[in-house]
Protein backbone atom coordinates (compact mmCIF):
# COMPACT_ATOMS: atom_id res chain seq x y z
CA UNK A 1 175.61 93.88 204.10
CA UNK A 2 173.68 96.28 201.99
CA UNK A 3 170.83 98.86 202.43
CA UNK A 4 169.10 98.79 199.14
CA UNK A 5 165.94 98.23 201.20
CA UNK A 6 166.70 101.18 203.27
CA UNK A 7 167.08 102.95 200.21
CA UNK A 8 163.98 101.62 198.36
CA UNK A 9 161.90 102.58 201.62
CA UNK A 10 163.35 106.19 201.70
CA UNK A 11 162.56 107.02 197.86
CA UNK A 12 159.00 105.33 198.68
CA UNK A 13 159.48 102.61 196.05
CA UNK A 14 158.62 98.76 196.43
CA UNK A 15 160.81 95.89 196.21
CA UNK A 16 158.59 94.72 193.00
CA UNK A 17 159.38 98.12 190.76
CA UNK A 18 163.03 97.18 191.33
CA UNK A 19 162.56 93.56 190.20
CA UNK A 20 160.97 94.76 187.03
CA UNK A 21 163.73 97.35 186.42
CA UNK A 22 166.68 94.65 187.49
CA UNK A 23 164.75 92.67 185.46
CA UNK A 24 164.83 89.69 187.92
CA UNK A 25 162.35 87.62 189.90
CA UNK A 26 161.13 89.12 193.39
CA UNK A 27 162.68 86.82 195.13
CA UNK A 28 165.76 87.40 193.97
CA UNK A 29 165.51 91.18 194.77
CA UNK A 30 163.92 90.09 198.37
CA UNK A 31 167.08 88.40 199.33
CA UNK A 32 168.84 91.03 198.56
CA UNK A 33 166.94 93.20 200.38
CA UNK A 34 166.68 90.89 203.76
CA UNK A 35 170.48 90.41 203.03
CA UNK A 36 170.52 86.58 202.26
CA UNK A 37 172.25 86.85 199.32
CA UNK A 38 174.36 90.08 197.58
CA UNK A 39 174.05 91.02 194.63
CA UNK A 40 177.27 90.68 192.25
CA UNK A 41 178.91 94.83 191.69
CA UNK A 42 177.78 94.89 188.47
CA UNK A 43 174.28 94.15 189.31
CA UNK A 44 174.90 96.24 192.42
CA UNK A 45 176.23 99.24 190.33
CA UNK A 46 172.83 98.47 188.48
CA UNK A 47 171.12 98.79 191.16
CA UNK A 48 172.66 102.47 192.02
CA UNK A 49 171.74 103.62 188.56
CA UNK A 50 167.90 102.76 189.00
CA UNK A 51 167.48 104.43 192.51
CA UNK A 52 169.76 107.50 190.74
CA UNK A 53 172.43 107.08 194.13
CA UNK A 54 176.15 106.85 194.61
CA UNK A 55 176.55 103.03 194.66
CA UNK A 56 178.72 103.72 198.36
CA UNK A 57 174.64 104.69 199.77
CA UNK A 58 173.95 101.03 199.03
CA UNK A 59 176.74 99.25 201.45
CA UNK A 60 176.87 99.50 205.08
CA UNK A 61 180.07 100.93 205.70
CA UNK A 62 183.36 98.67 207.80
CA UNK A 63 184.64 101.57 209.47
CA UNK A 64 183.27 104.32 211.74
């Protein structure tokens, strides 16, 4: 599980800015954010650099 649309919601930005600066489709970026799919760690480490965040703020943590 990730929170990348957590994130995107927090710094106000839209699931279509990040698909432009992934440089992938919406959809792709959707199901990432609705957690169908997860993105591979290098796309996810991508990811981290765009929004300018620790790439740990992305993933839902296992523990407590």
């Amino acid at each position: 599980m990730n929170r990348i649309k957590e994130v995107l919601e927090d710094q106000g930005r839209t699931q279509t800015w990040l698909a432009k600066k992934l440089e992938k489709s919406y959809v792709v970026v959707t199901k990432y954010c609705n957690n169908h799919t997860q993105p591979s760690i290098p796309t996810l480490i991508k990811i981290a650099a765009i929004l300018d965040v620790d790439v740990r703020e992305l993933l839902v943590s296992t523990k407590e």
